[in-house]
N, C-alpha and C. Protein backbone atom coordinates (compact mmCIF):
# COMPACT_ATOMS: atom_id res chain seq x y z
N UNK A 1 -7.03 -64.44 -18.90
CA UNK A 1 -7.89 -64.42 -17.74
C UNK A 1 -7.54 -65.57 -16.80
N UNK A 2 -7.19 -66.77 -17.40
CA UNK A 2 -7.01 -67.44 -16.49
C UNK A 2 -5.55 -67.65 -15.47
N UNK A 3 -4.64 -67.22 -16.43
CA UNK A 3 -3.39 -66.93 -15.99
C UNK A 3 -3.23 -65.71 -14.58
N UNK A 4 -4.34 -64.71 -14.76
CA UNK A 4 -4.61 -63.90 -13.56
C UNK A 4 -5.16 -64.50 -12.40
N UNK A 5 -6.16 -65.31 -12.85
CA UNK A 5 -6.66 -66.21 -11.68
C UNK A 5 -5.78 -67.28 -10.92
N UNK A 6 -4.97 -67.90 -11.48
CA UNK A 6 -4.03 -68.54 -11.19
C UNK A 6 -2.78 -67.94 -10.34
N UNK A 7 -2.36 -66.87 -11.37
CA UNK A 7 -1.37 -65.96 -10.24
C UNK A 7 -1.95 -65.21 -9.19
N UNK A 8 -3.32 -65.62 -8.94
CA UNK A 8 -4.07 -64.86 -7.54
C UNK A 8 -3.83 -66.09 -6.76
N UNK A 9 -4.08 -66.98 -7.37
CA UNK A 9 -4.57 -67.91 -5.83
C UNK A 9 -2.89 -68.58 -5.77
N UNK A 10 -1.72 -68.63 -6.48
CA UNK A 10 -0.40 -68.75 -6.11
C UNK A 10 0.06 -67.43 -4.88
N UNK A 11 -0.25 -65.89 -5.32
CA UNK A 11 -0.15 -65.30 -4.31
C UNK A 11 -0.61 -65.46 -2.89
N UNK A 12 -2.00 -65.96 -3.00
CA UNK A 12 -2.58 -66.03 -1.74
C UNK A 12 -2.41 -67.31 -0.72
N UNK A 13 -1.90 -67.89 -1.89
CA UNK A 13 -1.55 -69.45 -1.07
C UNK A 13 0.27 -69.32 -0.71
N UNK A 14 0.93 -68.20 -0.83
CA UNK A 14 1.98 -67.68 -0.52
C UNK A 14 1.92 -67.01 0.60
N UNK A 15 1.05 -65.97 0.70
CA UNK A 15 0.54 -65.39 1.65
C UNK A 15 0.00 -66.06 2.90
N UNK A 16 -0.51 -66.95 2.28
CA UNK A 16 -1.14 -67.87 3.87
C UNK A 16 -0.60 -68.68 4.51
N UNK A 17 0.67 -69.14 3.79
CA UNK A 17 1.73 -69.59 4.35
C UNK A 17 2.09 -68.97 5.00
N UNK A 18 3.35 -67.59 4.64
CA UNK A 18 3.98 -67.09 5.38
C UNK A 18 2.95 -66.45 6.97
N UNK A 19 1.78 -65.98 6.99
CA UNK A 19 0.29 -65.70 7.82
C UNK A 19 0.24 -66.90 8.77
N UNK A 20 0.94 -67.90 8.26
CA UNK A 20 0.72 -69.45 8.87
C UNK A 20 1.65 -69.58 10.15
N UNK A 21 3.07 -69.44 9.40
CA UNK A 21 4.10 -69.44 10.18
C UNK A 21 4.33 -68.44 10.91
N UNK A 22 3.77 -67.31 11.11
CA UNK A 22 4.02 -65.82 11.60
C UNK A 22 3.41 -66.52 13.15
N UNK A 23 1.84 -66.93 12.47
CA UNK A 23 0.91 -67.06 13.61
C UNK A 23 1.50 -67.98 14.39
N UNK A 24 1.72 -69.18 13.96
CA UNK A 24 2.43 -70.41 14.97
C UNK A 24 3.06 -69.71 15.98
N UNK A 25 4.09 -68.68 15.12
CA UNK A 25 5.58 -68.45 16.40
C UNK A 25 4.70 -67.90 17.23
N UNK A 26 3.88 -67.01 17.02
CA UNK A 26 3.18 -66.11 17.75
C UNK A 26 2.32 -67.04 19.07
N UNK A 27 1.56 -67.95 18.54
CA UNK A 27 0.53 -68.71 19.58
C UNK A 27 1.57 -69.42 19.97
N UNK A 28 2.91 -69.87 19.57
CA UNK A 28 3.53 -71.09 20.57
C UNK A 28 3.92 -69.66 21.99
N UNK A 29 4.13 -68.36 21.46
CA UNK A 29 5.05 -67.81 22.64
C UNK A 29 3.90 -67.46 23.25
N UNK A 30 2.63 -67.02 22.77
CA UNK A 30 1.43 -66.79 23.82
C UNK A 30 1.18 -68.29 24.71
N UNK A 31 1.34 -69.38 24.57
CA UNK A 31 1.41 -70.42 25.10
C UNK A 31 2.52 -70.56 26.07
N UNK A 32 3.38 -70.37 26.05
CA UNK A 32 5.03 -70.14 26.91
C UNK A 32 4.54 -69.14 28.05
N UNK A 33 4.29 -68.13 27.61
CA UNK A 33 3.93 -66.67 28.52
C UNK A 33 2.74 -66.91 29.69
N UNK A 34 1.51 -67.65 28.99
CA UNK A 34 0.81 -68.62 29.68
C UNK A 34 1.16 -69.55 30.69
N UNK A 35 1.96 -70.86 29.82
CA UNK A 35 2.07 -71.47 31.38
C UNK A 35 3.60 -70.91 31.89
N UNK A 36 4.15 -69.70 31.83
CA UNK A 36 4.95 -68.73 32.66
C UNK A 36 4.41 -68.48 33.68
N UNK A 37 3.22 -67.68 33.36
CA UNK A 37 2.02 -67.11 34.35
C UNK A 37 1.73 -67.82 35.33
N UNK A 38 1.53 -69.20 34.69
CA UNK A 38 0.24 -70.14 35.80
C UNK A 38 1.85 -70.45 36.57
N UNK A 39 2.83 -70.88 36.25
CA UNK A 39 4.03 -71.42 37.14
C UNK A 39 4.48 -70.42 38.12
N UNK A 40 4.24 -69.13 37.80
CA UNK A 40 4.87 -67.85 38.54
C UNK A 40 3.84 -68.08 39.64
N UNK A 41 2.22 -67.72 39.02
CA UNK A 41 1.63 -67.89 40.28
C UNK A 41 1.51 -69.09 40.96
N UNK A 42 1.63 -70.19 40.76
CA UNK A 42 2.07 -71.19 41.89
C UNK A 42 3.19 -70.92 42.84
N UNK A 43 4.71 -70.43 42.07
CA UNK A 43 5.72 -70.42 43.28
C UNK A 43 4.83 -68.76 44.24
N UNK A 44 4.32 -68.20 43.55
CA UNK A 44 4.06 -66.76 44.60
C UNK A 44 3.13 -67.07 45.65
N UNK A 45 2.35 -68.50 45.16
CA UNK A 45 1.26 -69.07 46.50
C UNK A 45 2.05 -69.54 47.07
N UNK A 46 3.34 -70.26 46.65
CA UNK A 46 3.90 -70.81 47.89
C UNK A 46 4.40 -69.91 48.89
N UNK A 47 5.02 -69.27 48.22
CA UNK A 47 5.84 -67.73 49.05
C UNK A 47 4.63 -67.52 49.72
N UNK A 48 3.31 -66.89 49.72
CA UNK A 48 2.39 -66.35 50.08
C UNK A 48 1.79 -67.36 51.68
N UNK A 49 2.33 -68.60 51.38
CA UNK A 49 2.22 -69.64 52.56
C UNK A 49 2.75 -69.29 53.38
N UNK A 50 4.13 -68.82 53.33
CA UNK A 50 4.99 -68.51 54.86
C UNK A 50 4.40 -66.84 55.57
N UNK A 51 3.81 -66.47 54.74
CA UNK A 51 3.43 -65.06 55.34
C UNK A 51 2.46 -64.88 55.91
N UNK A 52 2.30 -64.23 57.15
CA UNK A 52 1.34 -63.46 57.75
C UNK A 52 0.12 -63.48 57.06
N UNK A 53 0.00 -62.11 55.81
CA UNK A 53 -1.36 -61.80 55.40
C UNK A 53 -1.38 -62.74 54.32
N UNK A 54 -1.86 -64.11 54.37
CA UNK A 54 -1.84 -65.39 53.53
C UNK A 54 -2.75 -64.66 52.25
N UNK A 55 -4.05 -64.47 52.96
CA UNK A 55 -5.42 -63.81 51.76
C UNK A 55 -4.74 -62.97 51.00
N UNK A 56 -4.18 -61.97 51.30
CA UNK A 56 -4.11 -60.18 50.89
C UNK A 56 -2.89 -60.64 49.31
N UNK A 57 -2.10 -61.73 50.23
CA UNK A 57 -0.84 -62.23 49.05
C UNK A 57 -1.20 -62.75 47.84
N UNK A 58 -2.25 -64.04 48.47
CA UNK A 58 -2.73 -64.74 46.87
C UNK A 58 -3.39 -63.99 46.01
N UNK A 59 -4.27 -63.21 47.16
CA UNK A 59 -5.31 -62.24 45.88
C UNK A 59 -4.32 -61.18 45.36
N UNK A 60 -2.97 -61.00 45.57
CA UNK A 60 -2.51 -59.75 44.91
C UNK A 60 -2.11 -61.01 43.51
N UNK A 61 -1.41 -62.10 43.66
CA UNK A 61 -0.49 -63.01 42.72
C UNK A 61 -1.76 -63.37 42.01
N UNK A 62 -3.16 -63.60 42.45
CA UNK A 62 -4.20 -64.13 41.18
C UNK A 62 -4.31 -62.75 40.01
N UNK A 63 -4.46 -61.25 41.23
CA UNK A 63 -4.35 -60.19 39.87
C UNK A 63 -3.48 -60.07 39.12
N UNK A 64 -2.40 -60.24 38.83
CA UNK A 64 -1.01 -60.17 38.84
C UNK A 64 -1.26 -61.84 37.57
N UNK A 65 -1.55 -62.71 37.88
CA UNK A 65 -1.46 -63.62 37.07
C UNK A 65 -2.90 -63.64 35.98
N UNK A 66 -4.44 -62.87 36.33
CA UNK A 66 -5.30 -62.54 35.74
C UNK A 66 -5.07 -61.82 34.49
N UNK A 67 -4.55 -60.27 35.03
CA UNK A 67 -4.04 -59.75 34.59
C UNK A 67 -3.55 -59.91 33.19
N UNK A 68 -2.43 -60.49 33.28
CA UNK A 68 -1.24 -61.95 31.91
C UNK A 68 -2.40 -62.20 31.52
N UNK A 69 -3.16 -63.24 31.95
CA UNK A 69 -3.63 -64.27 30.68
C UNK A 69 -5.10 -63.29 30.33
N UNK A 70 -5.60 -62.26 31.21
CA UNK A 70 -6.51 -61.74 30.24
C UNK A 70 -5.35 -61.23 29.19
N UNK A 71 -4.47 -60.16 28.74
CA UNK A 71 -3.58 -59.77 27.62
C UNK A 71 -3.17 -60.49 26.97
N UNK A 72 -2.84 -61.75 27.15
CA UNK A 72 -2.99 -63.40 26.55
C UNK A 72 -3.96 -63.36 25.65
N UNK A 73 -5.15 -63.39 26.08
CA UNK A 73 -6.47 -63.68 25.53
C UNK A 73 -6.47 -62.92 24.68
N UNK A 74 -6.82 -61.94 25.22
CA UNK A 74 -7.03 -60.56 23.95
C UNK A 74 -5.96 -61.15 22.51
N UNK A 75 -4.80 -61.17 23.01
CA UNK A 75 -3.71 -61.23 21.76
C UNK A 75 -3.94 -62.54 20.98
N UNK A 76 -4.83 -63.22 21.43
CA UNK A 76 -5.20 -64.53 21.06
C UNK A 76 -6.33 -64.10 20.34
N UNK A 77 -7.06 -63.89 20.95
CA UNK A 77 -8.42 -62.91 20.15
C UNK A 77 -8.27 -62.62 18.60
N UNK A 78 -7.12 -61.85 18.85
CA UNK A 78 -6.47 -61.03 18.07
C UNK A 78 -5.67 -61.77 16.52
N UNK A 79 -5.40 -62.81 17.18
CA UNK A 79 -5.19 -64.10 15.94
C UNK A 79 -6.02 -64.62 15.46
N UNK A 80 -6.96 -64.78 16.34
CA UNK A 80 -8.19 -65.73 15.48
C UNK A 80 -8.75 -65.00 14.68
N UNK A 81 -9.14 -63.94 15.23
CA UNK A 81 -9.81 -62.60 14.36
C UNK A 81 -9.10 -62.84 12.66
N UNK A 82 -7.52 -62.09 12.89
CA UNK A 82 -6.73 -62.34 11.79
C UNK A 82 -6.75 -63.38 10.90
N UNK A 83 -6.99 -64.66 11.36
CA UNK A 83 -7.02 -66.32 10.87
C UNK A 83 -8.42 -65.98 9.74
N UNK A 84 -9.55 -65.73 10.60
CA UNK A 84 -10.45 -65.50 10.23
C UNK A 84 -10.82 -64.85 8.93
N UNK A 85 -10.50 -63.95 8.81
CA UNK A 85 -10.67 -62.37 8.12
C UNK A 85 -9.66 -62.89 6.99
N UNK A 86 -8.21 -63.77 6.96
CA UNK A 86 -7.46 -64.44 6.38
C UNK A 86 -8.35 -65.65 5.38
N UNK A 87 -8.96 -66.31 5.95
CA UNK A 87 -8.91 -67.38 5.52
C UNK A 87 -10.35 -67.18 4.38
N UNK A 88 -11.27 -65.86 4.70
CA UNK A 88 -11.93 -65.63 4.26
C UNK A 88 -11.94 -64.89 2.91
N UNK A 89 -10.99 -64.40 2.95
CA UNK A 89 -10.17 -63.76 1.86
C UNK A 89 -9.46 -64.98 0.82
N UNK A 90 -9.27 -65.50 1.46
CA UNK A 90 -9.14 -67.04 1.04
C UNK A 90 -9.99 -67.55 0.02
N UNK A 91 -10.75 -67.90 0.84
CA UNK A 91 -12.01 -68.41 0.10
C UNK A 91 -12.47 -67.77 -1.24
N UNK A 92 -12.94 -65.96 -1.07
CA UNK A 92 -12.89 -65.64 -1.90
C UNK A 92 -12.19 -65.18 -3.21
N UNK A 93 -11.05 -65.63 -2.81
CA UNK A 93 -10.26 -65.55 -3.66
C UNK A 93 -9.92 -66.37 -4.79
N UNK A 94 -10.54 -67.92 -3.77
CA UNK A 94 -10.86 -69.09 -4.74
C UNK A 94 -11.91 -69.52 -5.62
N UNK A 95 -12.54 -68.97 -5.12
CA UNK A 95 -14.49 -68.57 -5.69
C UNK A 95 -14.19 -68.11 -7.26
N UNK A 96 -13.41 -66.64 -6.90
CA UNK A 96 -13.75 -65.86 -8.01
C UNK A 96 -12.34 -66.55 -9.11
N UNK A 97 -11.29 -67.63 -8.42
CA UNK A 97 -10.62 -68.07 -9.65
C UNK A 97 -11.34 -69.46 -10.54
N UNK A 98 -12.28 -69.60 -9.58
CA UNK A 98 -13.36 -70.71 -9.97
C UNK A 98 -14.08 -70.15 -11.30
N UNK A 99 -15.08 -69.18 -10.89
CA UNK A 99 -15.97 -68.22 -11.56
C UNK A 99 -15.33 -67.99 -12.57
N UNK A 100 -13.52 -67.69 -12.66
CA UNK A 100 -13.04 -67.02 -13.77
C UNK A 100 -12.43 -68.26 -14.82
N UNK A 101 -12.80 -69.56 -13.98
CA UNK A 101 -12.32 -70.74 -14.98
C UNK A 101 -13.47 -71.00 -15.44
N UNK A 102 -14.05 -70.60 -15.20
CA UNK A 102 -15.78 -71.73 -15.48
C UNK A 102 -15.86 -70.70 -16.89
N UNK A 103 -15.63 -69.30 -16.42
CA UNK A 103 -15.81 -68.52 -17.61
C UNK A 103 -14.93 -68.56 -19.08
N UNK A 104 -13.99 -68.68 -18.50
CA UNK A 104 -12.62 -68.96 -19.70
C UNK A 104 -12.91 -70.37 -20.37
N UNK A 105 -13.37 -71.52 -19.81
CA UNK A 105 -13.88 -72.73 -20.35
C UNK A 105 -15.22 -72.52 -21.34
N UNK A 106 -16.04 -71.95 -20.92
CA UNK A 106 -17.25 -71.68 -21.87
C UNK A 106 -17.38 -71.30 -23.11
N UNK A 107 -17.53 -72.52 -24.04
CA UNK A 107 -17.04 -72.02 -25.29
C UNK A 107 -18.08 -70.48 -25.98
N UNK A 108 -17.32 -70.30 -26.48
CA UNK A 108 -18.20 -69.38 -27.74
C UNK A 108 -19.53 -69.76 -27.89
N UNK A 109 -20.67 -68.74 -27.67
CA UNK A 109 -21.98 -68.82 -28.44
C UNK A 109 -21.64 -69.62 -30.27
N UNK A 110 -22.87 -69.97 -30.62
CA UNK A 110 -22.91 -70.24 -31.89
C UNK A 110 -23.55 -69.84 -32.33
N UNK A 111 -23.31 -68.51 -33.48
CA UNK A 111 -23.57 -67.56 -34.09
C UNK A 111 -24.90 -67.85 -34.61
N UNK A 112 -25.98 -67.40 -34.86
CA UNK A 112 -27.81 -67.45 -35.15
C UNK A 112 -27.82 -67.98 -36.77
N UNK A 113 -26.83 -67.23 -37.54
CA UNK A 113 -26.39 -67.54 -38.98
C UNK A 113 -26.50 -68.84 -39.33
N UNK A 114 -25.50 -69.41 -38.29
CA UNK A 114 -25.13 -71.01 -38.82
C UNK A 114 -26.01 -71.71 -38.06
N UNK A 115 -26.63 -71.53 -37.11
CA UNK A 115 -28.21 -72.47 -36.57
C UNK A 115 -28.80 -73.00 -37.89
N UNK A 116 -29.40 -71.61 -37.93
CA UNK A 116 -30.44 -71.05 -39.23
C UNK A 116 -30.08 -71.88 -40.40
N UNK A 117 -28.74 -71.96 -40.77
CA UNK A 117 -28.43 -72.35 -42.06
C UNK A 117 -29.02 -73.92 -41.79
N UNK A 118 -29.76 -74.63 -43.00
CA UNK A 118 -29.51 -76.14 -42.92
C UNK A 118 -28.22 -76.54 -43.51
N UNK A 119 -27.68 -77.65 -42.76
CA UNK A 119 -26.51 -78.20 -43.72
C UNK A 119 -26.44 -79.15 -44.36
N UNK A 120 -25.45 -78.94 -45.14
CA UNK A 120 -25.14 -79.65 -46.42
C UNK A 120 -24.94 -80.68 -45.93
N UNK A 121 -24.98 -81.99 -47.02
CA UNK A 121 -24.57 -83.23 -46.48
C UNK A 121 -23.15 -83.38 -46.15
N UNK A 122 -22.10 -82.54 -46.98
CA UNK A 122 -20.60 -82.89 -46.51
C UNK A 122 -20.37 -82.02 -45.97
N UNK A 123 -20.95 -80.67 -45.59
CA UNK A 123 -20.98 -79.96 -44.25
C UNK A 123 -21.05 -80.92 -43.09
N UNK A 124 -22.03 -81.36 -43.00
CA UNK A 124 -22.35 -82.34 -41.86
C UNK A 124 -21.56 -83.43 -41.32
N UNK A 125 -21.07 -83.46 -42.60
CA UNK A 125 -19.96 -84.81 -42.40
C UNK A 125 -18.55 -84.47 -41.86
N UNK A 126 -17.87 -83.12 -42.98
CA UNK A 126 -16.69 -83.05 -42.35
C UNK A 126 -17.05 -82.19 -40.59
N UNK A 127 -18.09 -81.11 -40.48
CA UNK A 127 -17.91 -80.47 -39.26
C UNK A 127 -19.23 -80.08 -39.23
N UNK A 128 -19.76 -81.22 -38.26
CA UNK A 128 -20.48 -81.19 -37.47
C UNK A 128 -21.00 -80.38 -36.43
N UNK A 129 -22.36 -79.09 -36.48
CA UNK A 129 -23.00 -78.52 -35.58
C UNK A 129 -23.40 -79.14 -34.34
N UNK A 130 -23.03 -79.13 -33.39
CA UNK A 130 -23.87 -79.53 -32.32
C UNK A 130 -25.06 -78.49 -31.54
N UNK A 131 -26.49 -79.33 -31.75
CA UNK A 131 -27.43 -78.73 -30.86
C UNK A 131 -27.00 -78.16 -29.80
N UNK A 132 -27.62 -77.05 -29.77
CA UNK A 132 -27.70 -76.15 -28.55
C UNK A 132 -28.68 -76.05 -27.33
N UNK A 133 -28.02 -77.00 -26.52
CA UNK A 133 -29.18 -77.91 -25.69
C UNK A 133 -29.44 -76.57 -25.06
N UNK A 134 -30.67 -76.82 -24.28
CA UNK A 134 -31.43 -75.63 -23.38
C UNK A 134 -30.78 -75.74 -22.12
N UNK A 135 -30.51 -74.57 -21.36
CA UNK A 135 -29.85 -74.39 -20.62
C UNK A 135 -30.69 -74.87 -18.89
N UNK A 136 -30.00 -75.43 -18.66
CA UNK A 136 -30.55 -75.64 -16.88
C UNK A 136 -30.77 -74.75 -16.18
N UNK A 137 -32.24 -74.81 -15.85
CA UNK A 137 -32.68 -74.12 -14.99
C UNK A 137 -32.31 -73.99 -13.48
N UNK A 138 -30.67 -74.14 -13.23
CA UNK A 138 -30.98 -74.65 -11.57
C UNK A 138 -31.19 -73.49 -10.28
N UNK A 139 -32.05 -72.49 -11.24
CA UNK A 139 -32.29 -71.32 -10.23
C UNK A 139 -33.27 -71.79 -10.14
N UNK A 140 -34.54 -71.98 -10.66
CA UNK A 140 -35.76 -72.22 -10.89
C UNK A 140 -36.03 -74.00 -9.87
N UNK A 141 -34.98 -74.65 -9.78
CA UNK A 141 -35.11 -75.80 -9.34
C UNK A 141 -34.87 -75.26 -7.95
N UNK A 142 -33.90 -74.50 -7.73
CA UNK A 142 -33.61 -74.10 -6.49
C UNK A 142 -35.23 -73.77 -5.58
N UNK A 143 -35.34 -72.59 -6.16
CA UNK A 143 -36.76 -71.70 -6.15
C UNK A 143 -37.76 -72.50 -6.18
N UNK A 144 -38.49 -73.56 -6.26
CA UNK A 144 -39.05 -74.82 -6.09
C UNK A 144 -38.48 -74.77 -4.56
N UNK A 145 -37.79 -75.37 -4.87
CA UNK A 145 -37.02 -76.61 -3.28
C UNK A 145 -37.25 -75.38 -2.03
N UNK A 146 -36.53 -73.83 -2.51
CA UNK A 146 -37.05 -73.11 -1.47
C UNK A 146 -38.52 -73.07 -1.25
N UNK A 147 -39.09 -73.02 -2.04
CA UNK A 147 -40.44 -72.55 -1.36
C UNK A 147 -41.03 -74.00 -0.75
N UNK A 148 -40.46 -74.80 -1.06
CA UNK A 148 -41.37 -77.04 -0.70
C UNK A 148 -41.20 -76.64 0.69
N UNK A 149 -39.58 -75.98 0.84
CA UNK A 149 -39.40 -75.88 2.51
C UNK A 149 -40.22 -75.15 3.33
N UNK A 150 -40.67 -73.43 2.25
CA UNK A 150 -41.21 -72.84 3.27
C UNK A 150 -42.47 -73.24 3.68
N UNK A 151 -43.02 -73.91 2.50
CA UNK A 151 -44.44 -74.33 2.96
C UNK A 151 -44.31 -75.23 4.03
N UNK A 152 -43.31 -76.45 4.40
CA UNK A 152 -43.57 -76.97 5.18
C UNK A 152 -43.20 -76.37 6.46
N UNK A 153 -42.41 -75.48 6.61
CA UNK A 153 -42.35 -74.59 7.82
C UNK A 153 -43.44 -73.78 8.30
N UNK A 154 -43.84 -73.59 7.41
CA UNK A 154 -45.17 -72.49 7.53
C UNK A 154 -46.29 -73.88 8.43
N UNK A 155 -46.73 -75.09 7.78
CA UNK A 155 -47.29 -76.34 7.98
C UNK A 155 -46.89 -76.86 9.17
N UNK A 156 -45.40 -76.69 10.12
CA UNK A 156 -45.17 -77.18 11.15
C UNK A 156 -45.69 -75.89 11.88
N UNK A 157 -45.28 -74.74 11.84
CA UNK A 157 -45.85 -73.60 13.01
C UNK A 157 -47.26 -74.01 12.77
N UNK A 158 -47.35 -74.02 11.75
CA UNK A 158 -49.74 -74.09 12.34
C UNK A 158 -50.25 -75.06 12.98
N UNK A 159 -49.01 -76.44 12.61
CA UNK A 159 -49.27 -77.58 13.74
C UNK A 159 -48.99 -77.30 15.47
N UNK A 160 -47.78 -76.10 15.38
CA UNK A 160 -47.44 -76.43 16.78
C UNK A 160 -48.68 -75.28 17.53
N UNK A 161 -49.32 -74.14 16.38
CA UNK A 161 -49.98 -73.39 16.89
C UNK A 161 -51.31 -74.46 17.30
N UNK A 162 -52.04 -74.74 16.34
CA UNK A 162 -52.79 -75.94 17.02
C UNK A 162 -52.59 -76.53 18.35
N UNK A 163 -51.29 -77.05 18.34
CA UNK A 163 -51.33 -78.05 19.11
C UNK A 163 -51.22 -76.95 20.64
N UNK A 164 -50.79 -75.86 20.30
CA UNK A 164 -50.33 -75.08 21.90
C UNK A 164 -51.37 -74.90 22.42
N UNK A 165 -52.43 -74.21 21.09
CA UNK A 165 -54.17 -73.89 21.70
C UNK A 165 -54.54 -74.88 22.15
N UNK A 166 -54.53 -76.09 22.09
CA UNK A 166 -55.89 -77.11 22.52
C UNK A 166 -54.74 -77.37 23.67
N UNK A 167 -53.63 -77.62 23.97
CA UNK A 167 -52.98 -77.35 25.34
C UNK A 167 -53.63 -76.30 26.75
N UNK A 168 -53.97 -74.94 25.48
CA UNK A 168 -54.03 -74.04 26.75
C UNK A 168 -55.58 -74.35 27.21
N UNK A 169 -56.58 -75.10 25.84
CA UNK A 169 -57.87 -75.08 26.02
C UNK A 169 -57.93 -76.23 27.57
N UNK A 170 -57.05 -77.32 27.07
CA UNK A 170 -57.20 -78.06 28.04
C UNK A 170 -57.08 -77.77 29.64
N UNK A 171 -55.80 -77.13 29.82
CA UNK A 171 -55.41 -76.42 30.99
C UNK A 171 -56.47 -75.76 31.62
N UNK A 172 -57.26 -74.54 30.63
CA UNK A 172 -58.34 -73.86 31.57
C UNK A 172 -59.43 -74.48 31.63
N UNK A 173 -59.61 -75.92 30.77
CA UNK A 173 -60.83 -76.78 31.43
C UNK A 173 -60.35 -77.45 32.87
N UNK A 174 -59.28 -77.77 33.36
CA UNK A 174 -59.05 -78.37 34.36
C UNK A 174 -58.71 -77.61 35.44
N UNK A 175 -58.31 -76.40 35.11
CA UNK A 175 -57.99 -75.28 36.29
C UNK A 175 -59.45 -75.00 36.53
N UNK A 176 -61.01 -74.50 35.92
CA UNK A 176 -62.55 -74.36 36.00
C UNK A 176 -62.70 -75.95 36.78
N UNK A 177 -62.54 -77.22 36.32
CA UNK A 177 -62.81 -78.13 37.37
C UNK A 177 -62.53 -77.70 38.58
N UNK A 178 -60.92 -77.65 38.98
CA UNK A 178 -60.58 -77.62 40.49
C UNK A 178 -61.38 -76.11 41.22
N UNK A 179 -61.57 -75.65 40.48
CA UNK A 179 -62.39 -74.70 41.08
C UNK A 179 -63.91 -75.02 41.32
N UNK A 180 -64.49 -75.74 41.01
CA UNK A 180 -65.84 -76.37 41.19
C UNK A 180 -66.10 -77.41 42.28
N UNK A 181 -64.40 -78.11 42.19
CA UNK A 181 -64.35 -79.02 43.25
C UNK A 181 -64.12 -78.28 44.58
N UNK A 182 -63.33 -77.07 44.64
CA UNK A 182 -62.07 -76.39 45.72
C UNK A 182 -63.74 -75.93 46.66
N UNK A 183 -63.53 -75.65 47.75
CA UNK A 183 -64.62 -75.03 48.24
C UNK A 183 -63.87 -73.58 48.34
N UNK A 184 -64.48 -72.80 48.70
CA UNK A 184 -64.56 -70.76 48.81
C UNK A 184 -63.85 -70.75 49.76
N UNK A 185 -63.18 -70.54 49.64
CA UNK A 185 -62.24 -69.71 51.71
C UNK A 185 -63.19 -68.80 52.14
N UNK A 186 -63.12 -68.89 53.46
CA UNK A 186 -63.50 -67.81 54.23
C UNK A 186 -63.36 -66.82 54.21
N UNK A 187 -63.99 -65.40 54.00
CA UNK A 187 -63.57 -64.28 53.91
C UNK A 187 -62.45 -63.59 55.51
N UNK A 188 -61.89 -62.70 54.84
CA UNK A 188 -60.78 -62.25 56.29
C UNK A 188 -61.94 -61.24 56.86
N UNK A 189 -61.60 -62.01 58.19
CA UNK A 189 -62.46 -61.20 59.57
C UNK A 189 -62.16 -59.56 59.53
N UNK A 190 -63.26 -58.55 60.05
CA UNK A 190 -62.82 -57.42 59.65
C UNK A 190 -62.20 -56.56 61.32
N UNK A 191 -61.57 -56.15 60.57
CA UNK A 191 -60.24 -55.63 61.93
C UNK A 191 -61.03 -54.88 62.97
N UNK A 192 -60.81 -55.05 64.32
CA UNK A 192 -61.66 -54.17 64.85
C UNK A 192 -61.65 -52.81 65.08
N UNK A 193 -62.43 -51.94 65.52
CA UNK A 193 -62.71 -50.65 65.30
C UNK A 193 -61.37 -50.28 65.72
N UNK A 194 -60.72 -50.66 66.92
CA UNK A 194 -60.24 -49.80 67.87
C UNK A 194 -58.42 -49.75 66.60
N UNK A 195 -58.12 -50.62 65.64
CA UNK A 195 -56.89 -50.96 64.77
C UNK A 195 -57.39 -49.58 63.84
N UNK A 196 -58.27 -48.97 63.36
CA UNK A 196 -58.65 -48.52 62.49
C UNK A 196 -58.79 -46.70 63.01
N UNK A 197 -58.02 -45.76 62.93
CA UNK A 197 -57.76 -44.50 63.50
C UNK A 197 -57.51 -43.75 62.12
């Protein structure tokens, strides 16, 4: 088992090499093609200086150079994506040679028989049982710690709910003042007959 795990993560760390160097050549020439682009469209603004329709020129050389580096992008896109999706594969690949060492290390249960048995005094002496300590709970510790958090999340929203209400309470006590202070407007004069057909 472990020899499989091992010849996984030698493959994959083979693999991500060669994935490594593929990509380089690749982003150094998307980089080249790039500042190709930006240099092309500088000499085409210059050209575009001696001519007549100055506007009609640059805006054709910005599409024309847009153009490039959006297909740039994309193909760039297109690596990271790959890097991504790579490196993730990665990971899991290391996980499960982890998982498969942790497993291959774990010795043997100790059979219920020989618990059970008491031993002899030169049992004990030449080969020694070791207790079978109780196993760690660190789901259960986890499961604690999650819930300490949720309660206190739960404990900050009821603070901020509190605190928003006696905000809004305050607001419509002081908006009811200025209205006690404000005097009434005048009602609008009514239009005369002759507007009204």
């Amino acid at each position: 088992m472990r020899r499989y795990a091992w010849v996984l993560a030698v493959l994959a760390a083979a693999a991500a090499t060669a994935a490594d160097d593929s990509e380089r050549i690749e982003r150094e020439r998307i980089d080249r093609e790039r500042a190709a682009a930006n240099a092309r469209f500088e000499v085409q603004q210059a050209e575009c200086q001696s001519r007549f329709a100055v506007t009609a020129c640059i805006d054709r050389a910005r599409a024309e150079r847009r153009d490039t580096l959006d297909r740039l992008t994309e193909q760039q896109h297109t690596l990271d994506e790959a890097r991504r999706k790579r490196r993730a594969a990665q990971r899991t690949a290391n996980i499960q040679a982890q998982i498969e060492r942790a497993e291959s290390d774990r010795a043997p249960p100790v059979p219920r028989a020989v618990e059970s048995r008491a031993p002899r005094r030169d049992d004990a002496a030449v080969n020694p049982v070791p207790r079978a300590e109780p196993p760690h709970d660190a789901s259960a510790a986890a499961a604690r710690e999650r819930d300490a958090a949720e309660r206190a999340s739960r404990e900050r929203y009821a603070a901020r709910q509190r605190a928003a209400q006696q905000d809004r309470e305050k607001n419509a006590e002081r908006v009811a003042e200025r209205a006690k202070k404000k005097p009434r407007a005048a009602p609008l004069p009514e239009p005369p007959a002759s507007a009204i057909r």
